[in-house]
N, C-alpha and C. Protein backbone atom coordinates (compact mmCIF):
# COMPACT_ATOMS: atom_id res chain seq x y z
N UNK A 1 137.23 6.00 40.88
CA UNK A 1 135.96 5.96 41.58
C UNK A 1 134.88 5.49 40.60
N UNK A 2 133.86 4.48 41.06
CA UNK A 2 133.12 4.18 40.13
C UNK A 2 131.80 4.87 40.67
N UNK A 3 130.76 5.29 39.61
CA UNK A 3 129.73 6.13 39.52
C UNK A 3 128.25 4.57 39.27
N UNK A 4 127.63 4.78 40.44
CA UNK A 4 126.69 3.62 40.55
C UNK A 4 125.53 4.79 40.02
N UNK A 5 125.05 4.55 39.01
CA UNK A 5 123.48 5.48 37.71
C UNK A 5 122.24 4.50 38.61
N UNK A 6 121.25 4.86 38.84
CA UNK A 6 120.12 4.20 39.16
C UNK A 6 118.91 5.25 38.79
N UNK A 7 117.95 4.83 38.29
CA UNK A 7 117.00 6.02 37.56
C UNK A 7 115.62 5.23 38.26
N UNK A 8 114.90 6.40 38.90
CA UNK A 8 113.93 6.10 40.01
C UNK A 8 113.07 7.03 39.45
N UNK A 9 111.71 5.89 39.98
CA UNK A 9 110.52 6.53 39.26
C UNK A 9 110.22 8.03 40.53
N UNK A 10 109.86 9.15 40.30
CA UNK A 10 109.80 10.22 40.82
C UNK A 10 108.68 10.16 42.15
N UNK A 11 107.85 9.70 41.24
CA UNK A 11 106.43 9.70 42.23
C UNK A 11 106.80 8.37 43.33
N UNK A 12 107.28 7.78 43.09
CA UNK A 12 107.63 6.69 44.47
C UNK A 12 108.95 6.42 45.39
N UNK A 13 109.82 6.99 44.52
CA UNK A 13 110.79 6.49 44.55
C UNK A 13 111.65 5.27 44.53
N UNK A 14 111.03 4.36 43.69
CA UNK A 14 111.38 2.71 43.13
C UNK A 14 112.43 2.81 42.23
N UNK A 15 113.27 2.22 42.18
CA UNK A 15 114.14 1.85 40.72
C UNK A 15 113.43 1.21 39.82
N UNK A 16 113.70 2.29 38.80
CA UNK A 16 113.08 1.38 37.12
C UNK A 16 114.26 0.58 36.77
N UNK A 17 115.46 1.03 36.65
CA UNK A 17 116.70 0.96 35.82
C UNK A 17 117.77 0.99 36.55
N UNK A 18 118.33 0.24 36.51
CA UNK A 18 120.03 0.16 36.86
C UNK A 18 121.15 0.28 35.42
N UNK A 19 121.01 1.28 34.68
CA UNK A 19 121.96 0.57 33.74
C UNK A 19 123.57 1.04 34.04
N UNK A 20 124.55 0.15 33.23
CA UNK A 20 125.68 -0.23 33.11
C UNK A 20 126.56 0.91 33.07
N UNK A 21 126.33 1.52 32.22
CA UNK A 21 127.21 3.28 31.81
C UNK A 21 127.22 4.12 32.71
N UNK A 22 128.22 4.68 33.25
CA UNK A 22 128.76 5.86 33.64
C UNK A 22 128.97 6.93 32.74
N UNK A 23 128.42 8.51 33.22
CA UNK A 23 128.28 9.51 32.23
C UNK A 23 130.16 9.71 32.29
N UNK A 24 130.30 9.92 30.85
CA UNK A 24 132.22 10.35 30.27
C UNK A 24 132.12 12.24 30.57
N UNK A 25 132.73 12.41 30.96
CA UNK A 25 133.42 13.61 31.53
C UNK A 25 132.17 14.38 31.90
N UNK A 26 132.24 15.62 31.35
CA UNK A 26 130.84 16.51 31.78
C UNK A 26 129.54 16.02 31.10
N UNK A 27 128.93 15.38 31.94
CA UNK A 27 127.73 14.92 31.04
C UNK A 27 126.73 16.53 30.87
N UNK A 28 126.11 15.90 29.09
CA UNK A 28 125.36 17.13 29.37
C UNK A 28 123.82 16.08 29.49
N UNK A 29 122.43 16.43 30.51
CA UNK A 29 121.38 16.45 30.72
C UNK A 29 120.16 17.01 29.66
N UNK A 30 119.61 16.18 28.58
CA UNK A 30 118.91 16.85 28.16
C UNK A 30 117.68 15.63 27.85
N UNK A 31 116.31 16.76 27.49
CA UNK A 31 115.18 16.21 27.19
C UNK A 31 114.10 16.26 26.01
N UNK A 32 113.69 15.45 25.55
CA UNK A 32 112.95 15.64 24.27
C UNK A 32 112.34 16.60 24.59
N UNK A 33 111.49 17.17 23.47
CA UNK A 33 110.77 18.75 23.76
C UNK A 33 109.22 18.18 24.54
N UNK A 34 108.73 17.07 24.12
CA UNK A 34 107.92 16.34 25.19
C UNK A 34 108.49 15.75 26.27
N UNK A 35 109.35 15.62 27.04
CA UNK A 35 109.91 15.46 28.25
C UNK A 35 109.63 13.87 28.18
N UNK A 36 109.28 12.56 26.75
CA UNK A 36 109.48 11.38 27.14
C UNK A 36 110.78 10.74 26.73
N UNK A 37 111.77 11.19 26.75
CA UNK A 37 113.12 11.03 26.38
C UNK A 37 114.35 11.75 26.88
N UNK A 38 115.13 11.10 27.26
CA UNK A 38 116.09 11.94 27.58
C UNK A 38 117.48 11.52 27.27
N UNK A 39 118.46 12.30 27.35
CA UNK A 39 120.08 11.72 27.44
C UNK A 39 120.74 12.01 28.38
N UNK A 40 121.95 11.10 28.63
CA UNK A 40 122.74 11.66 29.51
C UNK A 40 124.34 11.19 29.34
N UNK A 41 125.13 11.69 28.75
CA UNK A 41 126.18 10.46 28.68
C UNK A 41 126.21 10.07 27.43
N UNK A 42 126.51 8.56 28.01
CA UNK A 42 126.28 7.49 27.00
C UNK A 42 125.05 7.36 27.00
N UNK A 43 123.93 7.62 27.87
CA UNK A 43 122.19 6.59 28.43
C UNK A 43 121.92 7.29 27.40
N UNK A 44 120.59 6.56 27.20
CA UNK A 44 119.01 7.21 26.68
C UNK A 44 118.22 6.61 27.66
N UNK A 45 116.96 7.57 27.60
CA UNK A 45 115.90 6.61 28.84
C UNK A 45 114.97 6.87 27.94
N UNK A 46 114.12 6.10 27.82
CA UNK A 46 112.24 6.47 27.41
C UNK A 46 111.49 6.43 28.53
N UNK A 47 110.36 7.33 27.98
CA UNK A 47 109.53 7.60 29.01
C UNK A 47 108.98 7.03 29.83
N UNK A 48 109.41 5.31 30.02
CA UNK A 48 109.17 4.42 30.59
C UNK A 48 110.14 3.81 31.91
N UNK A 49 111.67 4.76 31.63
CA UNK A 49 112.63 4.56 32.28
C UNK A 49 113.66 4.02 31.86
N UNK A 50 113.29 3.14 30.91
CA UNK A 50 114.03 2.22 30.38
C UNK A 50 115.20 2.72 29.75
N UNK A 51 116.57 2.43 30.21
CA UNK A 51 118.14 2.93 29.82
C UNK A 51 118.82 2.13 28.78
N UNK A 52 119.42 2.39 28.14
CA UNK A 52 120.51 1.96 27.29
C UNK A 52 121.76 2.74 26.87
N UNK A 53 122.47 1.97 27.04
CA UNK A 53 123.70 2.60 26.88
C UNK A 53 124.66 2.56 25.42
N UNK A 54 125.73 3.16 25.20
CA UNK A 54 126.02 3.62 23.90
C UNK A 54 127.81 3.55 24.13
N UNK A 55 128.49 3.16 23.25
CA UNK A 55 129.81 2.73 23.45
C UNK A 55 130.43 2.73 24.60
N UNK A 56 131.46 3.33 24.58
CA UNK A 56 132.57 3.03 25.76
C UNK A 56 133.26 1.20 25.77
N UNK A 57 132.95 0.21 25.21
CA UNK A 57 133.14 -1.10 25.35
C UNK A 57 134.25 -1.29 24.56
N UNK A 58 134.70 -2.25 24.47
CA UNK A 58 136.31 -3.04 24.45
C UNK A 58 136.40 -2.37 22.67
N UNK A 59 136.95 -1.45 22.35
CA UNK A 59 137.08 -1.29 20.96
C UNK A 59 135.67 -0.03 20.09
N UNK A 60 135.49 0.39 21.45
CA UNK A 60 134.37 1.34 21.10
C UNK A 60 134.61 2.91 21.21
N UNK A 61 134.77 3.59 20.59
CA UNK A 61 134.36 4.80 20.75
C UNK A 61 133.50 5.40 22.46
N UNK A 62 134.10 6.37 23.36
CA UNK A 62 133.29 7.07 23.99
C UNK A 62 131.99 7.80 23.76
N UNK A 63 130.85 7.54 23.72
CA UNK A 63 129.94 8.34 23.29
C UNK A 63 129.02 9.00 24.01
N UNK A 64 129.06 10.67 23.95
CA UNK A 64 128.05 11.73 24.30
C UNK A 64 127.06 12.32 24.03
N UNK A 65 125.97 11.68 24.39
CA UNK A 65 124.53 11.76 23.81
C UNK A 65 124.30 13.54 24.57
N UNK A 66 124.11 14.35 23.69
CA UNK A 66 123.61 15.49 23.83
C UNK A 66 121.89 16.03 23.64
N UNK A 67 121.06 15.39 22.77
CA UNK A 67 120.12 16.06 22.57
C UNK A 67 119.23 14.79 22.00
N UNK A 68 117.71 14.87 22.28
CA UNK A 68 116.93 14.01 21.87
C UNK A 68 115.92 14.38 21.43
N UNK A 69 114.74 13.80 20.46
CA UNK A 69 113.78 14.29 19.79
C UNK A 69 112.41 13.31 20.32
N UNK A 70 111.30 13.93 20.20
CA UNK A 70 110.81 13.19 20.51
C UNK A 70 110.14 11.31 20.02
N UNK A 71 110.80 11.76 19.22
CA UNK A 71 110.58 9.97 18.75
C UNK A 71 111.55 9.02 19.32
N UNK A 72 112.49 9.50 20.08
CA UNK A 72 113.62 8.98 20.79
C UNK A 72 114.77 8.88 19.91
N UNK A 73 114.84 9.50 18.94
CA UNK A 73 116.22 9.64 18.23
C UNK A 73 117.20 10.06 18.56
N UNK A 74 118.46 9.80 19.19
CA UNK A 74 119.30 10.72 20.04
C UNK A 74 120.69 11.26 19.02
N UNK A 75 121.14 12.20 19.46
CA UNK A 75 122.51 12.79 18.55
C UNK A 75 123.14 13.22 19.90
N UNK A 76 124.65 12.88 19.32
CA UNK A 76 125.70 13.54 19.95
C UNK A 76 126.99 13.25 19.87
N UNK A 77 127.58 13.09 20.33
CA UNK A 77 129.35 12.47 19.51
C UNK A 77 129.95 11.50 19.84
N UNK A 78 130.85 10.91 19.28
CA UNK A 78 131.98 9.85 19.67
C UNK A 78 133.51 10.01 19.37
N UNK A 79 133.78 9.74 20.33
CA UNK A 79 135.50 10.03 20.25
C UNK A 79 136.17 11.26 21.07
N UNK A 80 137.63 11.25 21.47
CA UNK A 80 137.80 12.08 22.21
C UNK A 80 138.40 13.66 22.39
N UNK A 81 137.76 14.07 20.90
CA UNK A 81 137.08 15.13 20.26
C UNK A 81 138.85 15.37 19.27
N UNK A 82 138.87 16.76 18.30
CA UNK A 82 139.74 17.15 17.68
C UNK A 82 139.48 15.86 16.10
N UNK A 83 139.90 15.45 15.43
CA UNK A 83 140.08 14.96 14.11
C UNK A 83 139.18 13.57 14.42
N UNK A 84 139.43 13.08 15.65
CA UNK A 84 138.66 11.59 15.77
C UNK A 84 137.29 11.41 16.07
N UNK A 85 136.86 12.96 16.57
CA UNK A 85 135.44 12.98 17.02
C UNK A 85 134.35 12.93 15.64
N UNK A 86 133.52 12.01 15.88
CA UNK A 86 132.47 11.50 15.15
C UNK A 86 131.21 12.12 15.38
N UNK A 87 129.99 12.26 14.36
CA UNK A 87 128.64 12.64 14.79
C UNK A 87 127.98 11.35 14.57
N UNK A 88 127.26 11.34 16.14
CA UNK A 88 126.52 10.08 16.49
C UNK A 88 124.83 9.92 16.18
N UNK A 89 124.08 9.52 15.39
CA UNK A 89 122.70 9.26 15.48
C UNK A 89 122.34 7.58 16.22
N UNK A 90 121.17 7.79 17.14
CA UNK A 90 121.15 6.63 17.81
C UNK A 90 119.57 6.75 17.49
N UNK A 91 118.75 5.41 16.60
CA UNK A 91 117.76 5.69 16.21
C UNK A 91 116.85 4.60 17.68
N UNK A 92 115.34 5.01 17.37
CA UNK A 92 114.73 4.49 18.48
C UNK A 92 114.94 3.18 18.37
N UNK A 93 115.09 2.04 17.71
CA UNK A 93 115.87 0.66 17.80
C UNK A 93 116.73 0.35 18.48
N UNK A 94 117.67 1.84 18.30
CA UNK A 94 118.89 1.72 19.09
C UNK A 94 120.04 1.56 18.33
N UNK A 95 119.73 1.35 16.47
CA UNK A 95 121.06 1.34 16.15
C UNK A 95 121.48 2.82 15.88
N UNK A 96 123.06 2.15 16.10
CA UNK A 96 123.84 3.69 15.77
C UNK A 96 124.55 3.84 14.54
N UNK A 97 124.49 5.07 13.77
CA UNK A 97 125.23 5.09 12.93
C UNK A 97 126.39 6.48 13.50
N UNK A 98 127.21 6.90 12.41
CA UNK A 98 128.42 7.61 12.70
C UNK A 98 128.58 8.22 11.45
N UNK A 99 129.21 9.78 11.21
CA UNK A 99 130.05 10.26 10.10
C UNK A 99 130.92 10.93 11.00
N UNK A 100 131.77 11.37 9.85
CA UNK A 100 133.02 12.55 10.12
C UNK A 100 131.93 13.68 11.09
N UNK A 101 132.93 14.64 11.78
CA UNK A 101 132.59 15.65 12.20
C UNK A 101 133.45 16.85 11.93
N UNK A 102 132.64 17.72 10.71
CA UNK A 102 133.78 18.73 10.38
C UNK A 102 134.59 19.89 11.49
N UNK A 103 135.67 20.22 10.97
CA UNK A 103 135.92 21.10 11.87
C UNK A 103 134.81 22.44 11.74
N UNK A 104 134.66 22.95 13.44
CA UNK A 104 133.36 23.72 13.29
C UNK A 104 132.38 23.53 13.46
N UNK A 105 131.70 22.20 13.42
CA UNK A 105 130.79 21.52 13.81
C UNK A 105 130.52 20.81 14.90
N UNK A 106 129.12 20.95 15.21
CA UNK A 106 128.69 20.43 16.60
C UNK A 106 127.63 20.30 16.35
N UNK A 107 127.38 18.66 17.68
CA UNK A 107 126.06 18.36 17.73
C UNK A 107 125.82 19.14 18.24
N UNK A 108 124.08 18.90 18.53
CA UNK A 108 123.11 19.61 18.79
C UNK A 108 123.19 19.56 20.54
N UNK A 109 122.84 20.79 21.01
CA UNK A 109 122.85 20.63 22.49
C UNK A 109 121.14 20.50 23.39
N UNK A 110 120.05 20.43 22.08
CA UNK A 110 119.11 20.14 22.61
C UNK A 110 118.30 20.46 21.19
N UNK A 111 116.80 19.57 22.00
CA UNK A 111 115.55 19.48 20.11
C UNK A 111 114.85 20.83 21.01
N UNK A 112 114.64 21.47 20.08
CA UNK A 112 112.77 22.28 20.40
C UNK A 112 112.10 21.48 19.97
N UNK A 113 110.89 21.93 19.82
CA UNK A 113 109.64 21.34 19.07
C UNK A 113 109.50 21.88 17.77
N UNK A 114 109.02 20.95 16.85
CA UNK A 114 109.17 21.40 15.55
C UNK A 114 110.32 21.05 15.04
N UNK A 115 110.80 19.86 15.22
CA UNK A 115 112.48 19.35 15.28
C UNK A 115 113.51 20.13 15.02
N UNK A 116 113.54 21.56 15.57
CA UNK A 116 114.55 22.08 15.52
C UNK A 116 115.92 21.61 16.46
N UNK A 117 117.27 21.75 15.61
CA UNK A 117 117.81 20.96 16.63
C UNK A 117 118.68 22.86 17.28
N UNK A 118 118.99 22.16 18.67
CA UNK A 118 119.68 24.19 18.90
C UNK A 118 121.06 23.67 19.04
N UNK A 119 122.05 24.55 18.39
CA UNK A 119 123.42 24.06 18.28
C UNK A 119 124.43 25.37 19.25
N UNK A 120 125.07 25.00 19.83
CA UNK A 120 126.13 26.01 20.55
C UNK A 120 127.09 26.31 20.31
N UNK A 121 127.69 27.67 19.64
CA UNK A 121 129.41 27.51 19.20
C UNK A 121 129.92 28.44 20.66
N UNK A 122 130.53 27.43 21.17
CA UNK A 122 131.41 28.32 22.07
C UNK A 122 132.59 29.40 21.66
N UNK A 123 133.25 29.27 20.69
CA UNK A 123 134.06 29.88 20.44
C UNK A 123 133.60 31.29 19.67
N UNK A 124 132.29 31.52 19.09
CA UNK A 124 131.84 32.58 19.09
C UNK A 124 130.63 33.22 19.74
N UNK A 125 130.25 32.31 20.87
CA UNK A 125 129.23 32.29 21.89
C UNK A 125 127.39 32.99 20.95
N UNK A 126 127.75 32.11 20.12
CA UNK A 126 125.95 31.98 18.96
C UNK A 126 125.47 30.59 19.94
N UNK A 127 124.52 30.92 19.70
CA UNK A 127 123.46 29.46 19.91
C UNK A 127 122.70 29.85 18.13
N UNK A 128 122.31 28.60 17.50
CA UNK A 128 121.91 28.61 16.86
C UNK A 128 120.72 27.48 16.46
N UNK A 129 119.85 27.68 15.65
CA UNK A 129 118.59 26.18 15.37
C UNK A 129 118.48 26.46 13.93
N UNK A 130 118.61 25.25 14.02
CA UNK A 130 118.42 24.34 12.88
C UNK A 130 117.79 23.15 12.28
N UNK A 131 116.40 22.87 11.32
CA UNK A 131 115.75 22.44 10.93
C UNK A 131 116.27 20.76 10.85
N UNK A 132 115.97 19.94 11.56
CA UNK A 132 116.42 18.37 11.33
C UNK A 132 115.94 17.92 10.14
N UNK A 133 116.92 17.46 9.30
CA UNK A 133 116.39 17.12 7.68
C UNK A 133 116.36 15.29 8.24
């Protein structure tokens, strides 16, 4: 089944954006701590609407944008998790970089303000924040 994304301005209901990406498994929904950024998926939107999308393409890594800041910096992972999963930074340009992701580690599941990023361990059910260096 294919998933048709269309991102509509609220107050009218117009399409800003059609973009290309379909969210990879459970997307998680999140928003800069000023609400002009968001993720979803692979997307980023700025506060303008405007989408872009983030791997999945012929030789790419799956990537799950979890959490955004307000300068539009996005984090979240690539790969289809266990030894291959990667930590993703997607800067407001749009380039991406990548490292290892230790075991134990997780992106961030959302920014506060004050760039804290808040991190979730399910396996010992902490939420935790942490200072973005």
């Amino acid at each position: 089944m294919t998933v048709k994304i269309l991102v509509l301005d609220a107050a009218n209901g117009k399409v800003v954006a059609q973009p290309s990406c379909e969210p990879v498994g459970q997307a998680v929904f999140s928003s800069s701590p000023d609400g002009k950024h968001e993720v979803i998926g692979p997307m980023r939107l700025d506060g303008q609407g405007h989408a872009q999308c983030f791997g999945g393409g012929a030789g790419q890594k799956d990537v799950a944008l979890t959490a955004v800041n307000d300068s539009g910096i996005a984090y979240g992972t690539a790969g289809a998790g266990g030894s291959d999963t990667s930590f993703v930074t997607v800067a407001p340009d749009g380039k991406v970089t990548t490292e290892p992701l230790s075991t134990g580690e997780s992106a961030p599941i959302g920014i506060m303000a004050g760039e804290v990023a808040v991190h979730w361990d399910p396996n010992r059910a902490v939420i935790t924040g942490n200072t973005i260096k």
